[in-house]
N, C-alpha and C. Protein backbone atom coordinates (compact mmCIF):
# COMPACT_ATOMS: atom_id res chain seq x y z
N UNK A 1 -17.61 -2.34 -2.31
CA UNK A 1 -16.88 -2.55 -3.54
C UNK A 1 -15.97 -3.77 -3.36
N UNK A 2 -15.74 -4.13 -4.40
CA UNK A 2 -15.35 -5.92 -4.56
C UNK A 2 -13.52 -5.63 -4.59
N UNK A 3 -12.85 -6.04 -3.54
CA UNK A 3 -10.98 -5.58 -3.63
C UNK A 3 -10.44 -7.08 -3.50
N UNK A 4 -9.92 -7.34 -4.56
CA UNK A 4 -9.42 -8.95 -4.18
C UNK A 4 -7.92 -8.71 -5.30
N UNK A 5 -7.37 -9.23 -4.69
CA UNK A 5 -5.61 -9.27 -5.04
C UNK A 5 -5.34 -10.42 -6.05
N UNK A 6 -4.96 -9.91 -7.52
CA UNK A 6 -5.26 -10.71 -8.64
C UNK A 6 -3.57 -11.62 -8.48
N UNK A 7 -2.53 -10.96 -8.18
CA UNK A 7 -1.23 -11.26 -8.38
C UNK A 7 -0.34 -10.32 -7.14
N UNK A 8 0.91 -11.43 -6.45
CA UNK A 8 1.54 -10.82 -5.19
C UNK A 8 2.69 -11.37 -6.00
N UNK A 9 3.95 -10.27 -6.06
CA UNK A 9 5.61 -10.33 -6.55
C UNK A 9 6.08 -10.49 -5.18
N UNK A 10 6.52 -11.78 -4.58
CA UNK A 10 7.44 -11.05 -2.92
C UNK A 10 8.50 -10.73 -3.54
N UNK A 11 9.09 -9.79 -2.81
CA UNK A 11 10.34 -9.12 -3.19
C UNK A 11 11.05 -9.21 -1.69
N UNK A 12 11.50 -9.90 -1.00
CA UNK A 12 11.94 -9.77 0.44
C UNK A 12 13.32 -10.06 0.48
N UNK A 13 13.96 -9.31 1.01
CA UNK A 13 15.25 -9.29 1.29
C UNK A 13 15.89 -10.36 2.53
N UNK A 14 16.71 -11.20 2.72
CA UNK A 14 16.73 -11.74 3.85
C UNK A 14 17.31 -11.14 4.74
N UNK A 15 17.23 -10.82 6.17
CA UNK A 15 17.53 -10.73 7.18
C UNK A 15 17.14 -9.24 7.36
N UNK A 16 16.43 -8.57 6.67
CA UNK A 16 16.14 -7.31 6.86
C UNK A 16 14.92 -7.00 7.81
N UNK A 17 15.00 -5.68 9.13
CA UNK A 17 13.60 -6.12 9.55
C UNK A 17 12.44 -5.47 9.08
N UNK A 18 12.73 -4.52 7.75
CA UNK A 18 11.69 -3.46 7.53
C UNK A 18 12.06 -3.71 5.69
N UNK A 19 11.16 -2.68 5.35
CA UNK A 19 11.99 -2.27 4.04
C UNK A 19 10.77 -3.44 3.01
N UNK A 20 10.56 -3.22 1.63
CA UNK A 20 10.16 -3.37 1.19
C UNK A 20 9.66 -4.94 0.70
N UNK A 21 8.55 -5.42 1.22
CA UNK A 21 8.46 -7.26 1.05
C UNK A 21 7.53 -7.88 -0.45
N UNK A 22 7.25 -7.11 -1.28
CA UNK A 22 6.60 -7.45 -2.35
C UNK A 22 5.73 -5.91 -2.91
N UNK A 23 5.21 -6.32 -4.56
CA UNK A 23 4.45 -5.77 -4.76
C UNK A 23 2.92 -6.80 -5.28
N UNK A 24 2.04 -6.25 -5.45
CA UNK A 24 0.65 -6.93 -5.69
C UNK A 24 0.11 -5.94 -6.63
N UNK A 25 -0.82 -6.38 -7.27
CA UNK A 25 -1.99 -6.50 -8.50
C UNK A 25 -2.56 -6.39 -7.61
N UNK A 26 -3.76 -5.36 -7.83
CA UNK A 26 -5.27 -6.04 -7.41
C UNK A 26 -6.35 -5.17 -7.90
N UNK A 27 -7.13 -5.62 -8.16
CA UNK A 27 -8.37 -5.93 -8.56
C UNK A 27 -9.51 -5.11 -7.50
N UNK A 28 -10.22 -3.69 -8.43
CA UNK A 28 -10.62 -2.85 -7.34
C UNK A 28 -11.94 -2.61 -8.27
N UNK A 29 -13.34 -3.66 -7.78
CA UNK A 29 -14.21 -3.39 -9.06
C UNK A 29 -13.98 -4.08 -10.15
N UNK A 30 -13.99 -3.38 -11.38
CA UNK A 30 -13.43 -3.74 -12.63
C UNK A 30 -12.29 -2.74 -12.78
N UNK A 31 -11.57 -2.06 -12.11
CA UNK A 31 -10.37 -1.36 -12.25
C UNK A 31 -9.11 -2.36 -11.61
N UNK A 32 -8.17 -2.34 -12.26
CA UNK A 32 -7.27 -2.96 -11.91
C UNK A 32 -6.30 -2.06 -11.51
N UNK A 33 -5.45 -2.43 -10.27
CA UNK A 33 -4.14 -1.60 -9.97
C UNK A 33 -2.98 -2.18 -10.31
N UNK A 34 -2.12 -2.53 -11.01
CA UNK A 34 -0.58 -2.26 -10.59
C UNK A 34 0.52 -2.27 -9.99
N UNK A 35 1.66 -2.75 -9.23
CA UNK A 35 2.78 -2.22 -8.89
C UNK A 35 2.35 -1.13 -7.34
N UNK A 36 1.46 -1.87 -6.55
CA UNK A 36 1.02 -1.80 -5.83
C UNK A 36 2.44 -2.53 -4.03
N UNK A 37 3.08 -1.12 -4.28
CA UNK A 37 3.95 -2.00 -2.83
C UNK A 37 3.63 -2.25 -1.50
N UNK A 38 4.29 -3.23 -1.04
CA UNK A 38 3.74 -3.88 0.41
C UNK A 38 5.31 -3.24 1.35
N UNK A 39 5.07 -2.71 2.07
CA UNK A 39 6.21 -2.44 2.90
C UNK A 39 6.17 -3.03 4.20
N UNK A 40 7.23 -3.73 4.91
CA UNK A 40 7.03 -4.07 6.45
C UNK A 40 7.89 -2.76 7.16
N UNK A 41 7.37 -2.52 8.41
CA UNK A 41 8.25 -1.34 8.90
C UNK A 41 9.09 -2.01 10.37
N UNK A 42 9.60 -1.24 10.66
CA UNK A 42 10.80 -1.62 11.52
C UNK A 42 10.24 -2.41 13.02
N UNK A 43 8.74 -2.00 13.40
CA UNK A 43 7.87 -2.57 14.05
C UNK A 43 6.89 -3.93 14.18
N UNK A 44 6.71 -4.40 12.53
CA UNK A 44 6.46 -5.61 12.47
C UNK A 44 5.02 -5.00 11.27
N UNK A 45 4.58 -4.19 11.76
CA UNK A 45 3.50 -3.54 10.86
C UNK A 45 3.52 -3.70 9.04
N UNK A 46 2.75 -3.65 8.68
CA UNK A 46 2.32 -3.44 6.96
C UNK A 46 1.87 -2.14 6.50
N UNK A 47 2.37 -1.35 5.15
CA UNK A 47 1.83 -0.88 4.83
C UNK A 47 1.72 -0.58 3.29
N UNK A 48 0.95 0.15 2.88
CA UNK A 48 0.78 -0.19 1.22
C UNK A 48 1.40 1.18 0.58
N UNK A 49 2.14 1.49 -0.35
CA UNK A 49 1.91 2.24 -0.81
C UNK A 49 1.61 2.40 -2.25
N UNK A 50 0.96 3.27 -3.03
CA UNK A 50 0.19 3.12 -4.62
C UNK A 50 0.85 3.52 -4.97
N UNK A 51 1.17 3.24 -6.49
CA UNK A 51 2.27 3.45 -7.42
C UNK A 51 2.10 5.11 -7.86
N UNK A 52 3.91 5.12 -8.39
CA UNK A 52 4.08 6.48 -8.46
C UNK A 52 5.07 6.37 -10.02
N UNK A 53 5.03 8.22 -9.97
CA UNK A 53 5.45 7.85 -11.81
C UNK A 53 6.85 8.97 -11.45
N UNK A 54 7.98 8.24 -11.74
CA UNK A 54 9.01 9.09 -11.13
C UNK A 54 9.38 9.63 -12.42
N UNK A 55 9.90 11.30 -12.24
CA UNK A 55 9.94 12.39 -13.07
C UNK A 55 11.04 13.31 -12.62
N UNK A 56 12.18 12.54 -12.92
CA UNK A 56 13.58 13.55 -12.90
C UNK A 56 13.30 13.26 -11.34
N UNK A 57 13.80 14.62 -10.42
CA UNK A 57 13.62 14.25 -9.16
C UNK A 57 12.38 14.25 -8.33
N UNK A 58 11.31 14.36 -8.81
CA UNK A 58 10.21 14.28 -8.10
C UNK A 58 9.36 12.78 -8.73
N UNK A 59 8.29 12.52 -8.04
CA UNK A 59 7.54 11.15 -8.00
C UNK A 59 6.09 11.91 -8.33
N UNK A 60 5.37 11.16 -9.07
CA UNK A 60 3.64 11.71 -9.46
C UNK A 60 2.60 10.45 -9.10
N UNK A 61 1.90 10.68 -8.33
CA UNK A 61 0.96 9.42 -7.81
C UNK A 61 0.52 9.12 -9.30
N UNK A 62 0.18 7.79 -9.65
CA UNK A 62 -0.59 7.65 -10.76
C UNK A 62 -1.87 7.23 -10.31
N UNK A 63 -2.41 6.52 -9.06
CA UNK A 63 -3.42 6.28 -8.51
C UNK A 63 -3.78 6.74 -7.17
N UNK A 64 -4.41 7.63 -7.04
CA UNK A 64 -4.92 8.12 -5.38
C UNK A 64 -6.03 7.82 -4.85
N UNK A 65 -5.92 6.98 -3.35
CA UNK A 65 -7.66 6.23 -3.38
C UNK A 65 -7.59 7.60 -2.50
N UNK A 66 -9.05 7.68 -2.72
CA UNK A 66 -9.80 8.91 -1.79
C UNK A 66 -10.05 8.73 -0.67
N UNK A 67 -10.65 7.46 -0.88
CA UNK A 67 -11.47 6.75 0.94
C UNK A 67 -10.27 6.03 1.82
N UNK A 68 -10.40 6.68 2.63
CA UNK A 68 -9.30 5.40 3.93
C UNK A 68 -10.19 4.47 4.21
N UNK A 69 -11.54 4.09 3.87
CA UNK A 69 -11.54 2.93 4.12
C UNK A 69 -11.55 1.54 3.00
N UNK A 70 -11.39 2.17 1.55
CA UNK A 70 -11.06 1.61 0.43
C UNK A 70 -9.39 1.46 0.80
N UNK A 71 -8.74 2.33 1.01
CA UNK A 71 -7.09 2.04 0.92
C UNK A 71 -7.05 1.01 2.09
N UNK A 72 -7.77 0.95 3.41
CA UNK A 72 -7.75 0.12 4.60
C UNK A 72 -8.07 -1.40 3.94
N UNK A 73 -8.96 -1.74 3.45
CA UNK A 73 -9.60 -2.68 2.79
C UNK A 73 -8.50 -2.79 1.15
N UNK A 74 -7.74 -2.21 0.93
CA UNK A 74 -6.41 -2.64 -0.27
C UNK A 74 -5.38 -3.10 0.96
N UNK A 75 -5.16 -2.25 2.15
CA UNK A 75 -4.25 -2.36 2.82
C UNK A 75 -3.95 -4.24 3.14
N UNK A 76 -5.54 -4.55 4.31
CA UNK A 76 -5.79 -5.64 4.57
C UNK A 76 -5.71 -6.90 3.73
N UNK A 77 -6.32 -6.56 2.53
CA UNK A 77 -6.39 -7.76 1.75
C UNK A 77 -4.88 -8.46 1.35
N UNK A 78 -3.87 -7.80 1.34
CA UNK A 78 -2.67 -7.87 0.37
C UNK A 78 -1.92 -8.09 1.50
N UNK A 79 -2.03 -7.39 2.55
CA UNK A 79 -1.57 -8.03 3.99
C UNK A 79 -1.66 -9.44 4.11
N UNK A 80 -3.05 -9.72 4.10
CA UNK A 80 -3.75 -10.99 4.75
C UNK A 80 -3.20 -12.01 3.45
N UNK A 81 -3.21 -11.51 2.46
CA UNK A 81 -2.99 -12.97 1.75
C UNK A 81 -0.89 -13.06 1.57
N UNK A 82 -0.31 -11.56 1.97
CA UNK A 82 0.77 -11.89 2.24
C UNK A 82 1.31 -13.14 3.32
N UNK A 83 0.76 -12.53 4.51
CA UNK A 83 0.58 -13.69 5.55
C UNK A 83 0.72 -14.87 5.38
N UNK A 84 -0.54 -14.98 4.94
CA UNK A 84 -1.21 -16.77 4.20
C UNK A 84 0.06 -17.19 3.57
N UNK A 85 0.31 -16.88 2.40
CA UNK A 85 1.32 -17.36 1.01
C UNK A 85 2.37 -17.75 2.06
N UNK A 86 3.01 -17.21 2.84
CA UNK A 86 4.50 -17.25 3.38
C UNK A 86 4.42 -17.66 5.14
N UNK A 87 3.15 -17.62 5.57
CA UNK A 87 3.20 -18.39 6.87
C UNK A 87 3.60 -17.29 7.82
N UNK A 88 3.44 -15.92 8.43
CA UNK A 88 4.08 -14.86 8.93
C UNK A 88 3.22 -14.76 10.04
């Protein structure tokens, strides 16, 4: 299946070493995602998480990929062109 990242928001805080570095669009098929966040963690690592629909005090996934290797392959792509854009 065709995963290519239509639009990346960085959102990066300076001097922080974790914590939230953008969100991304992307393009899954002909389905489009959304408000798609990129998190760096305190280790140097990436990770994605899919948007959620917050409801008083609880959160409701609005998109759940099934396959880890579809979310691996959202993970990578939005990683890799994070990278690229900003030189990391």
């Amino acid at each position: 299946m065709r995963v290519e990242v239509a639009k990346f928001y960085p959102f990066e805080i300076p001097g922080r070493k974790g914590g939230l570095v953008g969100y991304a669009d992307v393009l899954v098929g002909d389905l489009l995602i959304r408000g798609i966040r990129l998190f760096r963690n305190r280790y140097g690592g990436y990770y994605v998480q899919m948007p959620v629909l917050p409801s008083g005090d609880r959160s409701y996934p609005v998109v759940e990929v099934m396959s880890r290797e579809l979310l691996e392959e959202i993970r990578r792509k939005v990683v890799d062109l994070y990278k690229e854009k900003f030189k990391i």
